[in-house]
Protein backbone atom coordinates (compact mmCIF):
# COMPACT_ATOMS: atom_id res chain seq x y z
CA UNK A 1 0.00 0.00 0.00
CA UNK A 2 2.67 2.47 0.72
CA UNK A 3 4.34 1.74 -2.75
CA UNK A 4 0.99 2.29 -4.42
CA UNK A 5 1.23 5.63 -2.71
CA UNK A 6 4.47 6.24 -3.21
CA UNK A 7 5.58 6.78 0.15
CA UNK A 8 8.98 6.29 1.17
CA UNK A 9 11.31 6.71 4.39
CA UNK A 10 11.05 10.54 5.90
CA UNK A 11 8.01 11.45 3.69
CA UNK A 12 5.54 13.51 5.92
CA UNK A 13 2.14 12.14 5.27
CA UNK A 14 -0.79 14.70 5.45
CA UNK A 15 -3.80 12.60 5.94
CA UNK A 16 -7.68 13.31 5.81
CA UNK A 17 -9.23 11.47 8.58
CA UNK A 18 -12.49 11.58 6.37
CA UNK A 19 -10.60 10.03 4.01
CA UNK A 20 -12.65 7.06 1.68
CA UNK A 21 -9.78 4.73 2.72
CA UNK A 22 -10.14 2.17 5.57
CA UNK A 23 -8.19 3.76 8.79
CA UNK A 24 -5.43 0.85 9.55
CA UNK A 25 -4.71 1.28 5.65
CA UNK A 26 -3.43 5.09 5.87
CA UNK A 27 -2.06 4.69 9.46
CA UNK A 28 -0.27 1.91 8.75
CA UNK A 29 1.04 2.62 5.13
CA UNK A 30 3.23 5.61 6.20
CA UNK A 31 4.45 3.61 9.29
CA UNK A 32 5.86 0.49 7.19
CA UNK A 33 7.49 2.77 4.77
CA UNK A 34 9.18 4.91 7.53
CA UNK A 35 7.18 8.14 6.93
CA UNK A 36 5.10 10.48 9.78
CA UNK A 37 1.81 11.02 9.87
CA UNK A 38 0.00 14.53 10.42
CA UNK A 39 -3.65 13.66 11.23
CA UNK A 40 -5.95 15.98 10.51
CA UNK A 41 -10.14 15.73 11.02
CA UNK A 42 -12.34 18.72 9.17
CA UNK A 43 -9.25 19.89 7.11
CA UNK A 44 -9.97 22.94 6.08
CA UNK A 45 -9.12 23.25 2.16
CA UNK A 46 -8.77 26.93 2.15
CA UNK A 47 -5.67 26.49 4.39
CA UNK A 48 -4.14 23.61 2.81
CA UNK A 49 -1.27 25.31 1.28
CA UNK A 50 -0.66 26.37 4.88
CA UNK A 51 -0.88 23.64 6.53
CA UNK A 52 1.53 21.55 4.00
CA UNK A 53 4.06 24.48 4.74
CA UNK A 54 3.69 24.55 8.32
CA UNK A 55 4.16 21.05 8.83
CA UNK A 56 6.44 20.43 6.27
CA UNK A 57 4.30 18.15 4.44
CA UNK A 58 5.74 16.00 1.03
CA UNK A 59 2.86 13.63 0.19
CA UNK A 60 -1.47 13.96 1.16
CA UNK A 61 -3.44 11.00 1.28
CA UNK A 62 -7.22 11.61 1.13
């Protein structure tokens, strides 16, 4: 799963907790491929772009 993402060791991993995807799919995706997770619930999409600066995020899963 992580490979289908193309995650890969020290990726930050912005994730939509409303996400379609089943929950132990993008927790543990990131996890086996070495990357962190930022969680977020009701992301805002006018502040995306700020929230992928602020916490230095390289790949969103949604």
């Amino acid at each position: 799963m992580a490979e289908r993402h193309g995650l890969g060791a020290g990726d930050r991993v912005l994730i939509d907790a409303a996400g379609p995807e089943h929950p132990l799919i993008w927790l543990l995706a990131p996890l086996s491929a070495g990357a962190s997770i930022v969680l977020c619930a009701h992301l805002d999409e006018a502040r995306l772009d700020e929230r992928i600066a602020g916490e230095r995020v390289t790949k969103i899963l949604r």
